[in-house]
N, C-alpha and C. Protein backbone atom coordinates (compact mmCIF):
# COMPACT_ATOMS: atom_id res chain seq x y z
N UNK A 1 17.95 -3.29 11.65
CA UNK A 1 19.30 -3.22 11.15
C UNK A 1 19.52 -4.29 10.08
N UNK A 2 19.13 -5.44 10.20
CA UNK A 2 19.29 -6.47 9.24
C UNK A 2 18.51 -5.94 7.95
N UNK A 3 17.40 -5.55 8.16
CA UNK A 3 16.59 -5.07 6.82
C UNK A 3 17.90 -3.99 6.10
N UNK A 4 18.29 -3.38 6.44
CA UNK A 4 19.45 -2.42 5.68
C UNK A 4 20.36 -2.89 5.09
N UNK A 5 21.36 -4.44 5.74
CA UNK A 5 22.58 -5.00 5.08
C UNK A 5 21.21 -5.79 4.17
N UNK A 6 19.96 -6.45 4.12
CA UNK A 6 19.67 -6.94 3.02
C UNK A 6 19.85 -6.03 2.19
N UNK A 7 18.91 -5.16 2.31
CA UNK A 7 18.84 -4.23 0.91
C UNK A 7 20.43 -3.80 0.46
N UNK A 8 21.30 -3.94 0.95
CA UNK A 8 22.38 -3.61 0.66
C UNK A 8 23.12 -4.40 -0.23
N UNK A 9 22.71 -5.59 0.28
CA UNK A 9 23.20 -6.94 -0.93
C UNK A 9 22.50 -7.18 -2.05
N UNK A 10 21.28 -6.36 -2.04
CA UNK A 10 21.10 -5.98 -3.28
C UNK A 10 21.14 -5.02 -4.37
N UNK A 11 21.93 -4.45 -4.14
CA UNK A 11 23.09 -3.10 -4.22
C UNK A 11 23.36 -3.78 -5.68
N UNK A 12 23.39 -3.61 -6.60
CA UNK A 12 24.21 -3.86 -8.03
C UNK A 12 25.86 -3.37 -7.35
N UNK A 13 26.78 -4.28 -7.29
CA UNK A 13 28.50 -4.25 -7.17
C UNK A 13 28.68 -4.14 -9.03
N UNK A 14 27.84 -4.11 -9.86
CA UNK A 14 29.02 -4.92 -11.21
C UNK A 14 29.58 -4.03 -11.75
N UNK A 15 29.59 -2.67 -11.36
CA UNK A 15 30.12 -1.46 -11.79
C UNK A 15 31.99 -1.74 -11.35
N UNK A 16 32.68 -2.19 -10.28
CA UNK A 16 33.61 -3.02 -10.10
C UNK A 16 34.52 -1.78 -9.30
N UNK A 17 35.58 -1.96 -9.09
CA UNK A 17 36.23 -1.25 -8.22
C UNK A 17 36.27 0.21 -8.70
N UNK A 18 36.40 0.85 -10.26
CA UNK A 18 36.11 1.98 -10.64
C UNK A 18 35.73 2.70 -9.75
N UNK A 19 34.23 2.29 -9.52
CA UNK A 19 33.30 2.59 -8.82
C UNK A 19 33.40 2.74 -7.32
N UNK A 20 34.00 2.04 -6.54
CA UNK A 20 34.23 1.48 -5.22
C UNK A 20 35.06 2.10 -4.49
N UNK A 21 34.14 3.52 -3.77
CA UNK A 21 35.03 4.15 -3.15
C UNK A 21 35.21 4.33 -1.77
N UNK A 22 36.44 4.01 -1.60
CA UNK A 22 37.08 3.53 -0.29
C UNK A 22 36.73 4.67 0.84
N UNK A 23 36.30 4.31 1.75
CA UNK A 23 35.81 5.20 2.74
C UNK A 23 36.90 6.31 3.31
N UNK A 24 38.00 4.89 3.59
CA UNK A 24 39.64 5.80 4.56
C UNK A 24 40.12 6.98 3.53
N UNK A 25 39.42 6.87 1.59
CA UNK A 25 40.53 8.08 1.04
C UNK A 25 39.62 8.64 0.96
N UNK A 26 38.14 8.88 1.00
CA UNK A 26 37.30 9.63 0.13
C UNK A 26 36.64 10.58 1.43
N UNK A 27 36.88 10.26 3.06
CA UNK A 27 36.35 10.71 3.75
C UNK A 27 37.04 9.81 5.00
N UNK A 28 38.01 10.29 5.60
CA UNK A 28 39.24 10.30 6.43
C UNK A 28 38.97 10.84 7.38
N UNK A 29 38.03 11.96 7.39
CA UNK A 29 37.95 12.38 8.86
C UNK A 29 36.52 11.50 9.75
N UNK A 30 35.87 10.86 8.88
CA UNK A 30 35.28 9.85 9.91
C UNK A 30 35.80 8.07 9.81
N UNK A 31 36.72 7.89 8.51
CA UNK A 31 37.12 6.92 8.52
C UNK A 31 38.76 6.55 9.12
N UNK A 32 39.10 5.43 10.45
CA UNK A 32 40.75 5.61 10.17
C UNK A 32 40.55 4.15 10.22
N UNK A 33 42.13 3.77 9.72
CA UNK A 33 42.32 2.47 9.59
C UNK A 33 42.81 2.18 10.68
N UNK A 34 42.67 0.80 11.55
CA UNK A 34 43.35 0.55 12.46
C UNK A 34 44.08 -0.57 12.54
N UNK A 35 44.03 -1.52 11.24
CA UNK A 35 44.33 -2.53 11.17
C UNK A 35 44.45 -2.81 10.06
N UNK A 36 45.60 -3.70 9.20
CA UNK A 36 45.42 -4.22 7.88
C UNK A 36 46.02 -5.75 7.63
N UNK A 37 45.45 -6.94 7.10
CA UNK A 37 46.70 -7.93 6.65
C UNK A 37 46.09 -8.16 5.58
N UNK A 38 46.54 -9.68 5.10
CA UNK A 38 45.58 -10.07 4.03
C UNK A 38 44.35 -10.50 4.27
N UNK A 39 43.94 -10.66 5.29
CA UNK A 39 42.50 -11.07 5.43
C UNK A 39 41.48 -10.47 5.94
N UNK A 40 41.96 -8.92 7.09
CA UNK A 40 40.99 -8.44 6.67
C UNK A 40 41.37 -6.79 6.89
N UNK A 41 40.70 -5.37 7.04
CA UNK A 41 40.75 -4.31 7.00
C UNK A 41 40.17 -3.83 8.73
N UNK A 42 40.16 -3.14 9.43
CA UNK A 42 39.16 -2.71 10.54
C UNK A 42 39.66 -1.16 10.81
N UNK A 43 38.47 -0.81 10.95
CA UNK A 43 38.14 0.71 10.53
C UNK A 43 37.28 0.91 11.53
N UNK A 44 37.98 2.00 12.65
CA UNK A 44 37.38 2.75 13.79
C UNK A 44 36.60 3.88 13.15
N UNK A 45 35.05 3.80 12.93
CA UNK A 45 33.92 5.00 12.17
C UNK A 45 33.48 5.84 13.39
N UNK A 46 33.72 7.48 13.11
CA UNK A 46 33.31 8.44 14.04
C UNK A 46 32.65 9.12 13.50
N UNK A 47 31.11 9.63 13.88
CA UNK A 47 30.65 11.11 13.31
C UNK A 47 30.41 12.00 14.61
N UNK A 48 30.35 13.55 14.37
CA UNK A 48 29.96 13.56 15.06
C UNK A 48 28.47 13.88 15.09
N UNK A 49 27.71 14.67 16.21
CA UNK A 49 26.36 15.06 15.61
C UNK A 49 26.15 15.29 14.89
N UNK A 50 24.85 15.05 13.87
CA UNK A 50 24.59 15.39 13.03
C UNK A 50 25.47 15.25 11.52
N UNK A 51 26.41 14.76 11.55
CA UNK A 51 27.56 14.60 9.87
C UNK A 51 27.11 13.62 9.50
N UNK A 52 27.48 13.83 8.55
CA UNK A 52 27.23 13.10 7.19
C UNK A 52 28.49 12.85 6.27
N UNK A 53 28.69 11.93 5.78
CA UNK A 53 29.71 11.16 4.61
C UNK A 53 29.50 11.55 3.30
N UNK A 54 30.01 10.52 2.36
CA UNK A 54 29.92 10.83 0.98
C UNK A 54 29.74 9.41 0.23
N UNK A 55 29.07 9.27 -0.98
CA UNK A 55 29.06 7.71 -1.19
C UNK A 55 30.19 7.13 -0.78
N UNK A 56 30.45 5.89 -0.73
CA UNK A 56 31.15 5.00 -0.75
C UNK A 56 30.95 3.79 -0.77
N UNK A 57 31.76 2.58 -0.51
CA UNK A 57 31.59 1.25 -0.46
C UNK A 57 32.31 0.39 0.54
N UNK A 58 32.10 -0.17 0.88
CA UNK A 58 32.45 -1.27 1.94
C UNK A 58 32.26 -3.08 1.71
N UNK A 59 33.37 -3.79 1.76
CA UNK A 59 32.39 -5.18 1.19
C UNK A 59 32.73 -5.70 2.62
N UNK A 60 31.99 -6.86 2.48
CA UNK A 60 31.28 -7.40 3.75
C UNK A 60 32.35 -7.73 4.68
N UNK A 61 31.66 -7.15 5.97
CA UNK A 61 32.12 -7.72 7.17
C UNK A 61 31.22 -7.84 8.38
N UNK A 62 32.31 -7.39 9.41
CA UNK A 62 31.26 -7.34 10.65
C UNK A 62 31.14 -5.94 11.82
N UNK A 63 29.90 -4.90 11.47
CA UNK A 63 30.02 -4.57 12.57
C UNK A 63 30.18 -4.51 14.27
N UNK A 64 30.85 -3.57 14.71
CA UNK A 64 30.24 -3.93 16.08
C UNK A 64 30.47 -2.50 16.69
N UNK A 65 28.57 -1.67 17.35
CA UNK A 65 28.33 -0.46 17.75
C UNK A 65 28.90 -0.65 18.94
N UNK A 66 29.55 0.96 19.20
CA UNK A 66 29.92 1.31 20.27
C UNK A 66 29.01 2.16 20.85
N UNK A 67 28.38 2.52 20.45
CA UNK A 67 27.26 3.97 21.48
C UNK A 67 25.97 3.13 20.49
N UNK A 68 24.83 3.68 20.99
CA UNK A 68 23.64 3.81 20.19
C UNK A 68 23.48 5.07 19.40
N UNK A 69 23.06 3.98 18.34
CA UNK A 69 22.88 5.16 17.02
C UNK A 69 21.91 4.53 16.10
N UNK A 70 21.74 5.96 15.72
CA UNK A 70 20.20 6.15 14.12
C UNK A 70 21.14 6.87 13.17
N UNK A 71 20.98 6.07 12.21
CA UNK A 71 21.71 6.78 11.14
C UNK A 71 20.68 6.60 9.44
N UNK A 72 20.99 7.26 8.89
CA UNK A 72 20.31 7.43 7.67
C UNK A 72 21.31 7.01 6.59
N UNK A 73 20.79 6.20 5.63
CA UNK A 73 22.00 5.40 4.91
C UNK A 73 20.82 6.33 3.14
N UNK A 74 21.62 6.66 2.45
CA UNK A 74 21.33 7.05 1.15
C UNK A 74 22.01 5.90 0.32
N UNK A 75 21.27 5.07 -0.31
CA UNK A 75 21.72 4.13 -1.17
C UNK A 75 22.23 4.85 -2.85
N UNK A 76 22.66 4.38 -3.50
CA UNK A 76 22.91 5.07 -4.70
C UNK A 76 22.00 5.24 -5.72
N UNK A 77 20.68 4.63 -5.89
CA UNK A 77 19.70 4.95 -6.30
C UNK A 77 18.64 5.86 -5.81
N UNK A 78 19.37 6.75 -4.78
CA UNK A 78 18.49 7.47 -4.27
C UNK A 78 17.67 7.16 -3.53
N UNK A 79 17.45 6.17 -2.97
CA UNK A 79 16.44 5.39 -1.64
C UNK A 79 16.85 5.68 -0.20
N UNK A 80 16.47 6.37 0.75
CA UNK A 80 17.14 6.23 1.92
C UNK A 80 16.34 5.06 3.12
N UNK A 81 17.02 4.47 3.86
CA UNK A 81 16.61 4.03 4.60
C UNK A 81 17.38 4.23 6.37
N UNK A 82 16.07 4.20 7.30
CA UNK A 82 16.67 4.72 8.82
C UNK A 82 17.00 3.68 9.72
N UNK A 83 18.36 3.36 10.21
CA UNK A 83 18.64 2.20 11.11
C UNK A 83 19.04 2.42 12.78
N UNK A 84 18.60 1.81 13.42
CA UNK A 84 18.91 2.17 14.76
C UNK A 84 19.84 0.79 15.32
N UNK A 85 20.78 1.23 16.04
CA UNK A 85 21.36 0.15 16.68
C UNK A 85 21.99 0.28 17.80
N UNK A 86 22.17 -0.44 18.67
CA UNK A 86 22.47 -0.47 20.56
C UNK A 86 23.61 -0.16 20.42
N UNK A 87 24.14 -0.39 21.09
CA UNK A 87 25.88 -0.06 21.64
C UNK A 87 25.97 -1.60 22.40
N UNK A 88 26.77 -2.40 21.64
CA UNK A 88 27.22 -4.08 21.98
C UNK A 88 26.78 -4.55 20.88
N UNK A 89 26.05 -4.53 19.95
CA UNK A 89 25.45 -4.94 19.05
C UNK A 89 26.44 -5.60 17.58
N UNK A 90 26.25 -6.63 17.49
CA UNK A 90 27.42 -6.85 16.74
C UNK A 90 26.59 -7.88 15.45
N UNK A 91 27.44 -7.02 14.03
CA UNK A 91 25.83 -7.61 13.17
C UNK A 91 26.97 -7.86 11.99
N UNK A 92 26.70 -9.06 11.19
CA UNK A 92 27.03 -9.07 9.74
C UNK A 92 26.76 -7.67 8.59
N UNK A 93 27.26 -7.78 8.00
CA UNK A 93 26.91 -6.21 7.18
C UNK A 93 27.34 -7.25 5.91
N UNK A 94 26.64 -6.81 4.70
CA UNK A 94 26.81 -7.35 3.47
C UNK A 94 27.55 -6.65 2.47
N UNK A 95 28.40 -6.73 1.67
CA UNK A 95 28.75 -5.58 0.73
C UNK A 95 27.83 -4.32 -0.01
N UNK A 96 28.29 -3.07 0.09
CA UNK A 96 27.42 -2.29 -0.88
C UNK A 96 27.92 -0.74 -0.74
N UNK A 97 27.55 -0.24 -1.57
CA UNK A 97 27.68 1.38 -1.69
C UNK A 97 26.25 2.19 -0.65
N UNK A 98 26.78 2.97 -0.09
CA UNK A 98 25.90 3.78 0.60
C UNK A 98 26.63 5.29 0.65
N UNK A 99 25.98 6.23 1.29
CA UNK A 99 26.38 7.48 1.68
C UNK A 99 25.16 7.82 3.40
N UNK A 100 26.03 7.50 4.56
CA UNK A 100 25.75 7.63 6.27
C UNK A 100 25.24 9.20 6.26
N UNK A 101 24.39 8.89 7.52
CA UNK A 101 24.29 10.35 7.73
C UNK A 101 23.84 10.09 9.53
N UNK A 102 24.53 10.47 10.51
CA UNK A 102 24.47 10.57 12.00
C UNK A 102 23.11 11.44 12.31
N UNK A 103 22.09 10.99 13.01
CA UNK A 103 20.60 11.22 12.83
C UNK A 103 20.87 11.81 14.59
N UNK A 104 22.01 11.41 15.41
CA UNK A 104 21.78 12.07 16.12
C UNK A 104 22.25 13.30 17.00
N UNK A 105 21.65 13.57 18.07
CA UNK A 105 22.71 14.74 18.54
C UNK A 105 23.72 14.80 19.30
N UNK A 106 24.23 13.46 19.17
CA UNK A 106 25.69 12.96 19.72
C UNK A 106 26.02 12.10 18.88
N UNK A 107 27.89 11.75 19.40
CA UNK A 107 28.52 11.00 18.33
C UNK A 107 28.33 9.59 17.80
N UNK A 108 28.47 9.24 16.86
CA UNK A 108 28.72 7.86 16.08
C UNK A 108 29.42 6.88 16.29
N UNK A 109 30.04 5.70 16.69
CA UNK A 109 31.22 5.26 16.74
C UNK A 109 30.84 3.88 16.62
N UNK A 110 31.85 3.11 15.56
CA UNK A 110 31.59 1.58 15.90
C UNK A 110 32.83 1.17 14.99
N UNK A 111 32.66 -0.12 15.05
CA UNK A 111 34.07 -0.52 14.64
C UNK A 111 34.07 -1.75 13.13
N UNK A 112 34.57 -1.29 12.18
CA UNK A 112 34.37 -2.62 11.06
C UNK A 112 35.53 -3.41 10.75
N UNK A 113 35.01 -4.59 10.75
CA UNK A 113 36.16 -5.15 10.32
C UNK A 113 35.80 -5.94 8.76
N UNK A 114 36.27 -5.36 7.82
CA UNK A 114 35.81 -5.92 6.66
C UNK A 114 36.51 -6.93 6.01
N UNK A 115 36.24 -7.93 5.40
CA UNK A 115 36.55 -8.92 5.00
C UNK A 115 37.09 -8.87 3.68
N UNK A 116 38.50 -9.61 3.38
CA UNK A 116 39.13 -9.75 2.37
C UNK A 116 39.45 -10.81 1.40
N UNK A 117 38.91 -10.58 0.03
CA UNK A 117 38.43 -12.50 -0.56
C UNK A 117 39.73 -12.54 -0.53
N UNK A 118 39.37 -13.78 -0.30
CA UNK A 118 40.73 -15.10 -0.07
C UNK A 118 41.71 -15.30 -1.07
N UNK A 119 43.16 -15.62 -1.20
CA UNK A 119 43.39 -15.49 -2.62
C UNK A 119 43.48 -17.07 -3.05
N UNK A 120 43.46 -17.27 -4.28
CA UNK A 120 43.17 -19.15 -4.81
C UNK A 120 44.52 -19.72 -4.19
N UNK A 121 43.71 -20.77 -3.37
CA UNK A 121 44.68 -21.91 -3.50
C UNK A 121 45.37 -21.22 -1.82
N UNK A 122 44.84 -20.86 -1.23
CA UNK A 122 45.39 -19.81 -0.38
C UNK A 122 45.35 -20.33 0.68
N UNK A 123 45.45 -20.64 2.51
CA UNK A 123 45.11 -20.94 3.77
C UNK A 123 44.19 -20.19 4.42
């Protein structure tokens, strides 16, 4: 799992928010929001068997799996890579664009809470 958020931080971002598409508008039926302030976002992720997403982006936070899951991440250069992770498992994730795909034959679920830069001069 860590090998995936690396390669992820090496994701070229400089394309800038244009680019940066938000999971909750672009694909709503596996993304909901459950939380918002200024500091951070958390987003209850469901697939079910077998679904799949659409690119998007996420900047860094922290997962944490609820079931065990294999999922297939399509980077935007066309690279895929396969991640498996427990259910308790609770991992840093780095910023980046991907497009998920649920590898198995039951559901997905885990929880993000993504992180929001700070604003200057800020608490």
């Amino acid at each position: 799992m860590r090998a995936l958020w690396m390669v992820l931080g090496l994701v070229p971002l400089a394309a800038g928010p244009a680019l940066a598409q938000d999971p909750v508008v672009v694909d709503s039926a596996h993304y909901k929001l459950k939380f918002e302030n200024e500091h951070v976002r958390v987003l209850r992720i469901t697939y079910g068997p077998n679904e799949e997403s659409v690119m998007h982006y996420h900047p860094a936070g922290v997962a944490v799996f609820l079931v065990d899951q294999k999922v297939q991440f399509t980077l935007p250069d066309g690279e895929t890579v396969e991640v498996e992770s427990k259910a308790g498992e609770v991992l840093w994730m780095q910023a980046g664009r991907h497009l998920p795909k649920n590898l198995m034959d039951h559901p997905l679920e885990l929880i993000l809470v993504e992180l929001k830069v700070p604003s200057a001069g800020g608490n």
